[in-house]
C-alpha atoms as a PDB file:
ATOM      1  CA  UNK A   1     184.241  25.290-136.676  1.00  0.00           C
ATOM      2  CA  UNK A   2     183.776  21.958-134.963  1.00  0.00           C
ATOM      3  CA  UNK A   3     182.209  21.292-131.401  1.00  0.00           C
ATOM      4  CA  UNK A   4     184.101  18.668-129.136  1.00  0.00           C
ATOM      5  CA  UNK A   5     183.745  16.586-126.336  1.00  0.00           C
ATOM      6  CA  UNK A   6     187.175  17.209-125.415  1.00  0.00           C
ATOM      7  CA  UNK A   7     189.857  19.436-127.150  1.00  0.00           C
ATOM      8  CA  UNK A   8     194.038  18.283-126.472  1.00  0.00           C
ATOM      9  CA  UNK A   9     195.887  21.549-127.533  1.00  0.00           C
ATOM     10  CA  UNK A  10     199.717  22.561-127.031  1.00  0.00           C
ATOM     11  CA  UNK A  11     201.196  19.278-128.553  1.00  0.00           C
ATOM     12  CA  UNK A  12     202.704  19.041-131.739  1.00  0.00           C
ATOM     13  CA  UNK A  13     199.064  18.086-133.101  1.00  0.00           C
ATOM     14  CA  UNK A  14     195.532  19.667-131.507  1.00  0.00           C
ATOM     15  CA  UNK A  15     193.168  16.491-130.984  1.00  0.00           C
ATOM     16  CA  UNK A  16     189.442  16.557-130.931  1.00  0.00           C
ATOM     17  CA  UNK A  17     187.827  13.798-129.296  1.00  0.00           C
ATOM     18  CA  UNK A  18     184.160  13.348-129.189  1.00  0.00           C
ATOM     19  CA  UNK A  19     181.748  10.478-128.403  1.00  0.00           C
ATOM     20  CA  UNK A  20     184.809   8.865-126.645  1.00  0.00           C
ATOM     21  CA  UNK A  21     186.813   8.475-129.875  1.00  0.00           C
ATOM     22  CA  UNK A  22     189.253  10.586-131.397  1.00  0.00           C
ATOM     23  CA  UNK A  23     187.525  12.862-134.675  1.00  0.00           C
ATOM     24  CA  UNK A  24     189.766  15.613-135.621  1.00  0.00           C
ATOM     25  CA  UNK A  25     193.759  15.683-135.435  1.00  0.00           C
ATOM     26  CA  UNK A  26     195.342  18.828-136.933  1.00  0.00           C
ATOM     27  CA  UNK A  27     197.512  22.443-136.004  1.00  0.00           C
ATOM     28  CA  UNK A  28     195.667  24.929-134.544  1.00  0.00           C
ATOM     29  CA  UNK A  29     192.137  23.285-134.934  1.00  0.00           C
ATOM     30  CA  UNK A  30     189.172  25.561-135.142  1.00  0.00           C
ATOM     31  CA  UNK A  31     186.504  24.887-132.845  1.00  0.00           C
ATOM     32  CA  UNK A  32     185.356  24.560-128.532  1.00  0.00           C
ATOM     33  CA  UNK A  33     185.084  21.767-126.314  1.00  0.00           C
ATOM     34  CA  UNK A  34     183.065  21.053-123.309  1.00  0.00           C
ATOM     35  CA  UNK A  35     186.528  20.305-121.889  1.00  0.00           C
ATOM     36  CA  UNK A  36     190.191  21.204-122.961  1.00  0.00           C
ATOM     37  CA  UNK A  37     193.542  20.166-121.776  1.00  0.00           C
ATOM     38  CA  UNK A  38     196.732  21.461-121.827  1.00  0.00           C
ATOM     39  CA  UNK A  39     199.317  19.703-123.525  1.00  0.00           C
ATOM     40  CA  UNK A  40     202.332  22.136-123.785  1.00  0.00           C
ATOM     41  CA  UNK A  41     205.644  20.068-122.742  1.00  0.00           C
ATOM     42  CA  UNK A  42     203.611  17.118-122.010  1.00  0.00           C
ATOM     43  CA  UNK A  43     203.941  13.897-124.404  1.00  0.00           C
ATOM     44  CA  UNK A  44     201.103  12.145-125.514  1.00  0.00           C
ATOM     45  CA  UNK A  45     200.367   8.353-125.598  1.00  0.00           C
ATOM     46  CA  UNK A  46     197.774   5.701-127.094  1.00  0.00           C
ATOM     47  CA  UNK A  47     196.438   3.724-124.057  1.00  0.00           C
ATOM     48  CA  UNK A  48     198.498   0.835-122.692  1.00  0.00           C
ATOM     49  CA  UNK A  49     197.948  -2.500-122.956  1.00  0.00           C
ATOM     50  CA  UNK A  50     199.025  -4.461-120.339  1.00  0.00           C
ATOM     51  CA  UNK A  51     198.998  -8.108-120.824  1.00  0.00           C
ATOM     52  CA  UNK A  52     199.989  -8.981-117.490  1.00  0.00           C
ATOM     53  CA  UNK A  53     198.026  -8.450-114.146  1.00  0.00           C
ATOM     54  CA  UNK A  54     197.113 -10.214-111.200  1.00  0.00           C
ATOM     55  CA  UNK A  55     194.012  -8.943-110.221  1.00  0.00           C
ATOM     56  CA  UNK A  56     192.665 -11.675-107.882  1.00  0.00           C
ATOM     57  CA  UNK A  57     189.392 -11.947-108.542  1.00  0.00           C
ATOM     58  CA  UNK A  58     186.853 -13.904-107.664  1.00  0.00           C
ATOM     59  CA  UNK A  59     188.172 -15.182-104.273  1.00  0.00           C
ATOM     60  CA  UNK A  60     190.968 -12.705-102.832  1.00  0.00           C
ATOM     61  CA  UNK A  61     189.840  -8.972-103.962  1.00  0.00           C
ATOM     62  CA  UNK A  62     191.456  -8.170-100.185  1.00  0.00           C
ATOM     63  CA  UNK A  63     194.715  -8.276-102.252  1.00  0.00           C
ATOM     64  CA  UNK A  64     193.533  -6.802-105.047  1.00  0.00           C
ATOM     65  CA  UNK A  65     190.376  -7.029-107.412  1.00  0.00           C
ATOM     66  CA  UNK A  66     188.977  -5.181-110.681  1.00  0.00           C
ATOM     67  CA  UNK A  67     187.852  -2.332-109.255  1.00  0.00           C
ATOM     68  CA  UNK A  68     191.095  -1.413-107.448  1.00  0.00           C
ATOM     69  CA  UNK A  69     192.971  -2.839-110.314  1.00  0.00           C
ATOM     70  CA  UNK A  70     191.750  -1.015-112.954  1.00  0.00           C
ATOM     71  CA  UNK A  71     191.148   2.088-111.379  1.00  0.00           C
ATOM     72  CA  UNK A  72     194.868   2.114-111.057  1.00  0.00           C
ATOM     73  CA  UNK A  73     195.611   0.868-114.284  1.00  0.00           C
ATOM     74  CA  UNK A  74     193.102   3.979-115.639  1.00  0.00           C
ATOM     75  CA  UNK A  75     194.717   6.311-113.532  1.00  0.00           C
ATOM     76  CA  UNK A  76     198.554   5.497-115.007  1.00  0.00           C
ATOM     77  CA  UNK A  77     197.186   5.395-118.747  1.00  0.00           C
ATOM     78  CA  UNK A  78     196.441   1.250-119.079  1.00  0.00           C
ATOM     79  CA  UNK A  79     193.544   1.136-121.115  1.00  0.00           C
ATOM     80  CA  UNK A  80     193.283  -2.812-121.587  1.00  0.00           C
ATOM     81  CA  UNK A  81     194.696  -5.877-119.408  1.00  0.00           C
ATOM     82  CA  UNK A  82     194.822  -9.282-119.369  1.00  0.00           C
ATOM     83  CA  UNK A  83     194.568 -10.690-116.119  1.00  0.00           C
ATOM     84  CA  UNK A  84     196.582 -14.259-115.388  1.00  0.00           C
ATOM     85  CA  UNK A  85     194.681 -16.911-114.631  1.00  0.00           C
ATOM     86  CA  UNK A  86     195.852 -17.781-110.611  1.00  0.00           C
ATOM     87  CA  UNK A  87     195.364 -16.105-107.258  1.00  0.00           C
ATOM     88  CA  UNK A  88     191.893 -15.814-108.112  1.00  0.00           C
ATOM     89  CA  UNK A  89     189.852 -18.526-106.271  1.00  0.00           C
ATOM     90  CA  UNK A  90     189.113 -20.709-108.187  1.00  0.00           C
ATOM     91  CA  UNK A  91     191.941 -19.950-110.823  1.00  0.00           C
ATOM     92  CA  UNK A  92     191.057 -19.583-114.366  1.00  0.00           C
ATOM     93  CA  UNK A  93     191.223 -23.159-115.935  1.00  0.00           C
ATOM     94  CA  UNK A  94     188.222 -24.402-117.062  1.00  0.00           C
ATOM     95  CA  UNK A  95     184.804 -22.747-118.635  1.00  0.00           C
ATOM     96  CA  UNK A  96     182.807 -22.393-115.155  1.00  0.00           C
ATOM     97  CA  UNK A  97     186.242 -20.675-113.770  1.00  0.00           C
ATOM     98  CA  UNK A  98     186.709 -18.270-116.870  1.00  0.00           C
ATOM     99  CA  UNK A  99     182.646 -17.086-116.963  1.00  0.00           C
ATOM    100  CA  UNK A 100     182.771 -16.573-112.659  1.00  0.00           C
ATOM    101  CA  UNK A 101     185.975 -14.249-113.154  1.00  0.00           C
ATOM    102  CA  UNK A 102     184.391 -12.697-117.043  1.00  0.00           C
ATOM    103  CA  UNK A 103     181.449 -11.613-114.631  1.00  0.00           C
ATOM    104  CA  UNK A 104     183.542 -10.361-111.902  1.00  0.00           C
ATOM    105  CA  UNK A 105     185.397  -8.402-114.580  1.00  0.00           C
ATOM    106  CA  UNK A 106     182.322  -6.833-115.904  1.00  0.00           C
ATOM    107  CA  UNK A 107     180.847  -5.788-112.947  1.00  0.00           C
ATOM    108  CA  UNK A 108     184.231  -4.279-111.331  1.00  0.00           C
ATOM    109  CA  UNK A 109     186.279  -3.053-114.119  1.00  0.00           C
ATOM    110  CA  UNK A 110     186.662   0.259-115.487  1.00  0.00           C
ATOM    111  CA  UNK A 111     189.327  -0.588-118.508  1.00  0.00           C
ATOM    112  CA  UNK A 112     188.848  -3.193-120.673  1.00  0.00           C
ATOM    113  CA  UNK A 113     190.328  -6.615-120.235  1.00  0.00           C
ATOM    114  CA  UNK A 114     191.033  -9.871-121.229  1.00  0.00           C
ATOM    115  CA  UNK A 115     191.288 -13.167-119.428  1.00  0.00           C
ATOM    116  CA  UNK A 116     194.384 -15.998-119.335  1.00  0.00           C
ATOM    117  CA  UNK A 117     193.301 -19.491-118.968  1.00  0.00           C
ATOM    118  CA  UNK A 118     195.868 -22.210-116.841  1.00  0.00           C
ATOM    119  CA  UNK A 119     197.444 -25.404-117.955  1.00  0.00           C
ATOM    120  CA  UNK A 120     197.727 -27.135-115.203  1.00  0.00           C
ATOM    121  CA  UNK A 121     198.236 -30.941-114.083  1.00  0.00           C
ATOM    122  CA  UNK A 122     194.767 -32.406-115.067  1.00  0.00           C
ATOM    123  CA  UNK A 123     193.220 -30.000-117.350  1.00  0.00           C
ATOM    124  CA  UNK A 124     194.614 -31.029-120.744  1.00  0.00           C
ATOM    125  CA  UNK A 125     190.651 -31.509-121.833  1.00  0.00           C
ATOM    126  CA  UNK A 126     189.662 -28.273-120.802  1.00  0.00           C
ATOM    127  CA  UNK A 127     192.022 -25.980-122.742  1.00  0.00           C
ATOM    128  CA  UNK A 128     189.515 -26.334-125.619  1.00  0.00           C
ATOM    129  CA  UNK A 129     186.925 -25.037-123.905  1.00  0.00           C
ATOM    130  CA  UNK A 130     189.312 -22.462-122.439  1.00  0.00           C
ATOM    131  CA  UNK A 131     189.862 -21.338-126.174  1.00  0.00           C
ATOM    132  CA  UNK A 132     186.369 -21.504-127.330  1.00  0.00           C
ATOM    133  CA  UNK A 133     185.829 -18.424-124.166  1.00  0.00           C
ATOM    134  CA  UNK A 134     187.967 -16.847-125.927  1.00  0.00           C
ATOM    135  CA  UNK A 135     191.189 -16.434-122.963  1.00  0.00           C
ATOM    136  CA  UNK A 136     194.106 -14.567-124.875  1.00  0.00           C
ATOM    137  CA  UNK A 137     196.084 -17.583-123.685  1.00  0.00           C
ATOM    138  CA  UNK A 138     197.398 -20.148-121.559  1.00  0.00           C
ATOM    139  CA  UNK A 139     199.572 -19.762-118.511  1.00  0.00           C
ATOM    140  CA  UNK A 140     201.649 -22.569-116.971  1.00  0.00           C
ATOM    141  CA  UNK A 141     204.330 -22.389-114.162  1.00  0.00           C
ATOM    142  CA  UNK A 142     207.727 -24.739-113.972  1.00  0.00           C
ATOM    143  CA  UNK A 143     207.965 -24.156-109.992  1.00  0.00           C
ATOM    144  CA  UNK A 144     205.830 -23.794-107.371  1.00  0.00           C
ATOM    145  CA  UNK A 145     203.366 -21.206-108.068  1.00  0.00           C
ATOM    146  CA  UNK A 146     202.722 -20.602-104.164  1.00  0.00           C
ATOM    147  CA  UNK A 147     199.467 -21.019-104.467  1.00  0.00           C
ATOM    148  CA  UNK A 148     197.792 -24.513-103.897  1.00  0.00           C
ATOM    149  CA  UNK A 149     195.046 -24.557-106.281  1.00  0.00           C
ATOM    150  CA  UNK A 150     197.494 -23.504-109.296  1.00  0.00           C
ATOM    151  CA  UNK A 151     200.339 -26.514-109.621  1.00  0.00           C
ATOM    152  CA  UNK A 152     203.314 -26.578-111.287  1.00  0.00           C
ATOM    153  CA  UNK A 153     203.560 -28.778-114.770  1.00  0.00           C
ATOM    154  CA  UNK A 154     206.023 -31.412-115.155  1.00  0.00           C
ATOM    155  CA  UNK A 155     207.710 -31.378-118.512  1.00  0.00           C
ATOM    156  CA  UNK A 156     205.801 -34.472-119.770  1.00  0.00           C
ATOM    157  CA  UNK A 157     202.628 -31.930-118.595  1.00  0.00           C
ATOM    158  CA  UNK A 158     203.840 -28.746-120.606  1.00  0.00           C
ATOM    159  CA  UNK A 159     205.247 -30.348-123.325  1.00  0.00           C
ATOM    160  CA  UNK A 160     201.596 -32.313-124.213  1.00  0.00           C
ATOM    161  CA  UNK A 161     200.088 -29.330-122.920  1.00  0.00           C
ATOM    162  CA  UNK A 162     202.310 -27.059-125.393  1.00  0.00           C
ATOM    163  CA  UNK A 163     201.486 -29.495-128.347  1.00  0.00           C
ATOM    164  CA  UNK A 164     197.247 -28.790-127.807  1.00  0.00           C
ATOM    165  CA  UNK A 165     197.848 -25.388-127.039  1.00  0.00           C
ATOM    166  CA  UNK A 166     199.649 -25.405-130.685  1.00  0.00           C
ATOM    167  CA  UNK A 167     196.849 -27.494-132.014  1.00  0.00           C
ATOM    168  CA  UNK A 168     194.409 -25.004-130.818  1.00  0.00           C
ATOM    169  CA  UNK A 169     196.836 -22.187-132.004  1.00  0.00           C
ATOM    170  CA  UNK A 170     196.585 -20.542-128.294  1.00  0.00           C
ATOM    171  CA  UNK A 171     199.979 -18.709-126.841  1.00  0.00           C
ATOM    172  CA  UNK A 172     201.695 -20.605-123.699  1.00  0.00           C
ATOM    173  CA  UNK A 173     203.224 -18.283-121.300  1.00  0.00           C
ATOM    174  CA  UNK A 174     205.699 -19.763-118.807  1.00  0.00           C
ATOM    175  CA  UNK A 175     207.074 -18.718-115.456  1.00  0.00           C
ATOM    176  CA  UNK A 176     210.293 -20.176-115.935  1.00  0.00           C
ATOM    177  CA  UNK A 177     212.255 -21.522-112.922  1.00  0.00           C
ATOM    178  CA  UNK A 178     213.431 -24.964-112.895  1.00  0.00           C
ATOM    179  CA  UNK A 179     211.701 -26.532-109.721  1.00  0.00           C
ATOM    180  CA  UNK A 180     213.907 -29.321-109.011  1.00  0.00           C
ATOM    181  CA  UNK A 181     216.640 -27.088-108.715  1.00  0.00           C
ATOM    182  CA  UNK A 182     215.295 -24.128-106.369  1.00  0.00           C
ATOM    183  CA  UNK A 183     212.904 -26.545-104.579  1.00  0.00           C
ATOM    184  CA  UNK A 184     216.695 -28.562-103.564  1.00  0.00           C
ATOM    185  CA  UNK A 185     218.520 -25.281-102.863  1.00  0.00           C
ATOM    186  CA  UNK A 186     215.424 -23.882-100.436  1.00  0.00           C
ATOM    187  CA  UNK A 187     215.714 -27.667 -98.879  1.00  0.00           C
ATOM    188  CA  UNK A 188     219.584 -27.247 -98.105  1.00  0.00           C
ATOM    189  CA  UNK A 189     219.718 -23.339 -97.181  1.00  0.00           C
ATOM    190  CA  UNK A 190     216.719 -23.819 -94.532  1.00  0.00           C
ATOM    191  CA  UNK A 191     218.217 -27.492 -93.079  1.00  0.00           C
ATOM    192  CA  UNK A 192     221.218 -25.508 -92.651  1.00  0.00           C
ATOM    193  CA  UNK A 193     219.059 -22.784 -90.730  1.00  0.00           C
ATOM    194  CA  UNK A 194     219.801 -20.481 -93.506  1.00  0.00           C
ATOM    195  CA  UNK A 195     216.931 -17.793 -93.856  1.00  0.00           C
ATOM    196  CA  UNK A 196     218.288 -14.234 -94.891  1.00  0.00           C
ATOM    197  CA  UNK A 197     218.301 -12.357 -98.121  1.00  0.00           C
ATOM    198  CA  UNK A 198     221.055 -13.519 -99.668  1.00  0.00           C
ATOM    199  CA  UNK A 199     220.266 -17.198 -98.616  1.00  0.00           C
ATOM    200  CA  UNK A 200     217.358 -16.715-101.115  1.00  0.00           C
ATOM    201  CA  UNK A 201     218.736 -15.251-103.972  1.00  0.00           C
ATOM    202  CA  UNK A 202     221.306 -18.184-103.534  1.00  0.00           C
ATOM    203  CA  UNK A 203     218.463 -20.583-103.512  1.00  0.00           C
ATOM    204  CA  UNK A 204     216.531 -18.821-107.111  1.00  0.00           C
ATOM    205  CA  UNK A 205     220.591 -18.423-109.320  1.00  0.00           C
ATOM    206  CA  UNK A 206     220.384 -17.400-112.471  1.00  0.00           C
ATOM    207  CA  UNK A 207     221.028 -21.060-113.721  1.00  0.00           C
ATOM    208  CA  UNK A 208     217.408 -22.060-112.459  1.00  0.00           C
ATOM    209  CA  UNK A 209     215.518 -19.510-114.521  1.00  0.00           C
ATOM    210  CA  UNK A 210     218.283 -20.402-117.992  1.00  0.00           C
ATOM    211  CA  UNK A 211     217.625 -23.931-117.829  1.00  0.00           C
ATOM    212  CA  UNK A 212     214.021 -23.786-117.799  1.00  0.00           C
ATOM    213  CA  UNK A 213     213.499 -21.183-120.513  1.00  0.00           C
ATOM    214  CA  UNK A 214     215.605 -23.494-122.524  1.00  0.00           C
ATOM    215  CA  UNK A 215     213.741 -26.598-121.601  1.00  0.00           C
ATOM    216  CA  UNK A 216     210.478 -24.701-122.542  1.00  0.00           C
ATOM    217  CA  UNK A 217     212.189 -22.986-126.078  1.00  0.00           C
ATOM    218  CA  UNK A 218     213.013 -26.886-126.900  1.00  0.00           C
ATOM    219  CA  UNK A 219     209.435 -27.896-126.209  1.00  0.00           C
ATOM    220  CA  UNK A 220     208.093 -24.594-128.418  1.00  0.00           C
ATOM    221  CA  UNK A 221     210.698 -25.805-131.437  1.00  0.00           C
ATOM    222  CA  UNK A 222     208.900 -29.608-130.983  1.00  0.00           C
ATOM    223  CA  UNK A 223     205.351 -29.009-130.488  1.00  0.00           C
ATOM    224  CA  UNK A 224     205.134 -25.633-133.025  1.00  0.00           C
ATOM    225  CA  UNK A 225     203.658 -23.864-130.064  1.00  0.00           C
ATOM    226  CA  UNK A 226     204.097 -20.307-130.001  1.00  0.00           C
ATOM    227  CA  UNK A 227     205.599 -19.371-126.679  1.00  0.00           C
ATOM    228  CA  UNK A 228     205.794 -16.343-124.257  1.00  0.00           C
ATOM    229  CA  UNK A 229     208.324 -16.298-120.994  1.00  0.00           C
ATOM    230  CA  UNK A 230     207.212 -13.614-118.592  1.00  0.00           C
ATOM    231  CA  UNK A 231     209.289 -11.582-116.558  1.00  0.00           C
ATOM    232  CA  UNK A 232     212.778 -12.691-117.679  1.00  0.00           C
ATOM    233  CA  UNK A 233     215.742 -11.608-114.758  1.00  0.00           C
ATOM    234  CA  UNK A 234     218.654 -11.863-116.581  1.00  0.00           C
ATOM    235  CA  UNK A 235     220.897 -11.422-119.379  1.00  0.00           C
ATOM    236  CA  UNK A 236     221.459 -14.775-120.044  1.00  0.00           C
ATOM    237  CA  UNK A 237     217.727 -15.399-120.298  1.00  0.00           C
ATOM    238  CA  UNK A 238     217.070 -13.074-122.605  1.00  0.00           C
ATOM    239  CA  UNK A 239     220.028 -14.170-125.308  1.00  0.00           C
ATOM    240  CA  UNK A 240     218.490 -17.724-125.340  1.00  0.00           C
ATOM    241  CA  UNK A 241     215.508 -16.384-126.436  1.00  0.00           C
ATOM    242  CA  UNK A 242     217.289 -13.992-129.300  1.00  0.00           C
ATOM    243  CA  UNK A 243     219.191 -17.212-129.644  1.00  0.00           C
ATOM    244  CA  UNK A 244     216.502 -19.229-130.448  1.00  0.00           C
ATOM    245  CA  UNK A 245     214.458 -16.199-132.627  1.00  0.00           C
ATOM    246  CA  UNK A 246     217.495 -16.733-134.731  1.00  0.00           C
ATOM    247  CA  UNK A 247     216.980 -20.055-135.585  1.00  0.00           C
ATOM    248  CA  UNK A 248     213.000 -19.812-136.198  1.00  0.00           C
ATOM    249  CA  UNK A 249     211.396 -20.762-132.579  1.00  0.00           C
ATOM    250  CA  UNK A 250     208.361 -18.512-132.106  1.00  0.00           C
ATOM    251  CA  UNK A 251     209.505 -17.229-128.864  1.00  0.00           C
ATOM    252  CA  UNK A 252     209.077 -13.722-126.918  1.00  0.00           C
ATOM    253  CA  UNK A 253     209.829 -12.510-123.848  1.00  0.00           C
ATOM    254  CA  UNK A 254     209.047  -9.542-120.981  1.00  0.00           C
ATOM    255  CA  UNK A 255     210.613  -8.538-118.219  1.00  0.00           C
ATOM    256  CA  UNK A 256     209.220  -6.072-115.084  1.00  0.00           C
ATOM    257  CA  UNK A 257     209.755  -2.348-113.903  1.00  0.00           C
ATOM    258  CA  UNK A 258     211.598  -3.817-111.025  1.00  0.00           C
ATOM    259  CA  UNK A 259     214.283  -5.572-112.942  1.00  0.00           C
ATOM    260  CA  UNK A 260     215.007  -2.254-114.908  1.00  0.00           C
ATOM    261  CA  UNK A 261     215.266   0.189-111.787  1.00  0.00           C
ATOM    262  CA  UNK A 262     216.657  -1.971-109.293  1.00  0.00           C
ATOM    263  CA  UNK A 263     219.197  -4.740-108.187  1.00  0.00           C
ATOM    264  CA  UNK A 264     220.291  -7.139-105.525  1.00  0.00           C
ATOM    265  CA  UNK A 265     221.898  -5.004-103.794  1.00  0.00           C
ATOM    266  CA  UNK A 266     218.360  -3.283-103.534  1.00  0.00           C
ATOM    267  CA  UNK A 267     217.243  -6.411-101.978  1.00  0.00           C
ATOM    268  CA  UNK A 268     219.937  -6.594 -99.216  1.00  0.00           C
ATOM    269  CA  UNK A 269     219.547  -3.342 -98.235  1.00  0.00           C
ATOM    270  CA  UNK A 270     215.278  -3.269 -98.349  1.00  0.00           C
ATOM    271  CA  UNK A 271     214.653  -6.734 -97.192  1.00  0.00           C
ATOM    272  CA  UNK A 272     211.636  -8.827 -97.813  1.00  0.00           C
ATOM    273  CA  UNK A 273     209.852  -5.753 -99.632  1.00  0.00           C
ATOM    274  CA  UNK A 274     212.137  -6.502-102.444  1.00  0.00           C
ATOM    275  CA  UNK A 275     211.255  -9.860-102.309  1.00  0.00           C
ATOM    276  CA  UNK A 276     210.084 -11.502-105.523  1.00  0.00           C
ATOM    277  CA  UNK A 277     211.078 -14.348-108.380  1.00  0.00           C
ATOM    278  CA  UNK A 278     212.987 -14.530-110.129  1.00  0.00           C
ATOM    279  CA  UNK A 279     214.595 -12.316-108.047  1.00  0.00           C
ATOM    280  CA  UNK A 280     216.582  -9.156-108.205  1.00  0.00           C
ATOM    281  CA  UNK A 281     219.760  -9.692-110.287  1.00  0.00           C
ATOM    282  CA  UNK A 282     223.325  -7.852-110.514  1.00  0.00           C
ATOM    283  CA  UNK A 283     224.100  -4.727-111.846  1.00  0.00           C
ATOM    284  CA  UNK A 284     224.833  -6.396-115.009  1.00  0.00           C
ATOM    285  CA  UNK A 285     222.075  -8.293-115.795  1.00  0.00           C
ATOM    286  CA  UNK A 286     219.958  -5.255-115.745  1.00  0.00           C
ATOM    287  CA  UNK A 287     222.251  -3.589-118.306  1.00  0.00           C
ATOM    288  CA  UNK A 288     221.901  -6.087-120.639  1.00  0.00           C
ATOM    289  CA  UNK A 289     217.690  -5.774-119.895  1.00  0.00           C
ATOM    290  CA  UNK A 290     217.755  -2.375-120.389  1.00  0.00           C
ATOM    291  CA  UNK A 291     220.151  -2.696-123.645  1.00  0.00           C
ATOM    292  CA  UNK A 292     218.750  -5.769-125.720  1.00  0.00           C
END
């Protein structure tokens, strides 16, 4: 008969855990805990890992920080994330950056984590450095970020950046919008005093995010770089990336909660709350999310 720490019975395996790790899996184990649970009808999951967060910190915990952040994360069954490299001031592209927010981390955090680094305009020498602190990755944005102290690359800038990320065999992930495009549709709509919700999903179409995510799969198929778009909006985005799978680009994608559960029509009817980008799509662009 064994003594636990903590004893998981009524799924279709008992679990012991002690010492924090798991020591015993089996029917009907023999033995007590300090602590059980009750798992009958419940279903039972590893810890997640989730390998994007924007946790703000150093510089603007008011948003959000580590211990806020993770405390939630812990609380919906995260166990590990990797927090991007911008909205934290300064944002995560050199080695001073990286060890201020690694410090933050460690004295806030209550899951484990790991840390992006940025490619940015300007920082092509420190993405070494960035590797040798061991970030999980790089990060890079093809519009305006919104925040000034994280710019957008031009595609001479991510394409040299993608070919010493390869180099230094780190991951690029890209927020893929294609700037000259929104930034000239945002121009027009507000010259023509054109503010309301479906003045801005008309200003961030479809057509932005596709010809950026194909602009960065061509750079990925030059430079050898292994490359990650985050939080893809449509159905179109996500066949060029199958698309290019196919023909041996090293190439994954994500998308978010919010694209799965709701659409544009969401966003005219909430307003600004609904706000984000890529934005909201149609009805059928978050079948073919929820289906690929």
């Amino acid at each position: 008969m064994s003594e636990f720490d903590l004893l998981v019975r009524g799924a279709q395996l008992d679990i012991g855990v002690s010492g924090g790790k798991i020591v015993e899996l089996g029917e009907n184990l023999a033995g007590s805990a300090m602590s059980e649970i009750d798992a009958t009808q419940l279903a039972i999951f590893t810890g997640v890992i989730d390998a994007h967060v924007h946790f703000n910190e150093p510089g603007r915990t008011e948003w959000e920080g580590f211990a806020t952040g993770s405390r939630a994360a812990a609380a919906g069954g995260t166990t590990t994330v990797f927090d991007m490299p911008l909205n934290s001031h300064p944002p995560t592209i050199d080695r001073d950056s990286f060890e201020q927010k690694r410090t933050a981390a460690e004295a806030a955090s209550l899951v484990d984590f790991g840390l992006w680094g940025g490619l940015v305009p300007g920082n092509a020498d420190k993405l070494e450095e960035l590797r040798d602190c061991g970030v999980v990755g790089l990060k890079a944005f093809m519009s305006n970020s919104g925040m000034e102290d994280f710019a957008a690359v031009d595609d001479e800038t991510l394409r040299a950046g993608m070919k010493r990320a390869a180099e230094l065999q780190l991951l690029v992930a890209v927020h893929a919008e294609a700037e000259t495009m929104t930034r000239e549709l945002t121009g027009r709509a507000l010259a023509e005093g054109k503010s309301g919700v479906r003045d801005y999903l008309a200003t961030r179409p479809v057509e932005a995010e596709l010809e950026a995510i194909r602009r960065a799969i061509e750079f990925a198929g030059e430079t050898g770089c292994k490359l990650h778009i985050v939080h893809v909006s449509s159905g179109r985005g996500v066949a060029a990336v199958v698309e290019a799978r196919a023909q041996g680009v090293d190439v994954t994608c994500e998308t978010c909660p919010h694209y799965l559960v709701l659409t544009e029509e969401d966003m005219i009817t909430l307003g600004a709350v609904a706000k984000c980008a890529p934005p909201l799509r149609s009805a059928q662009d978050q079948q073919v999310l929820l289906t690929t």
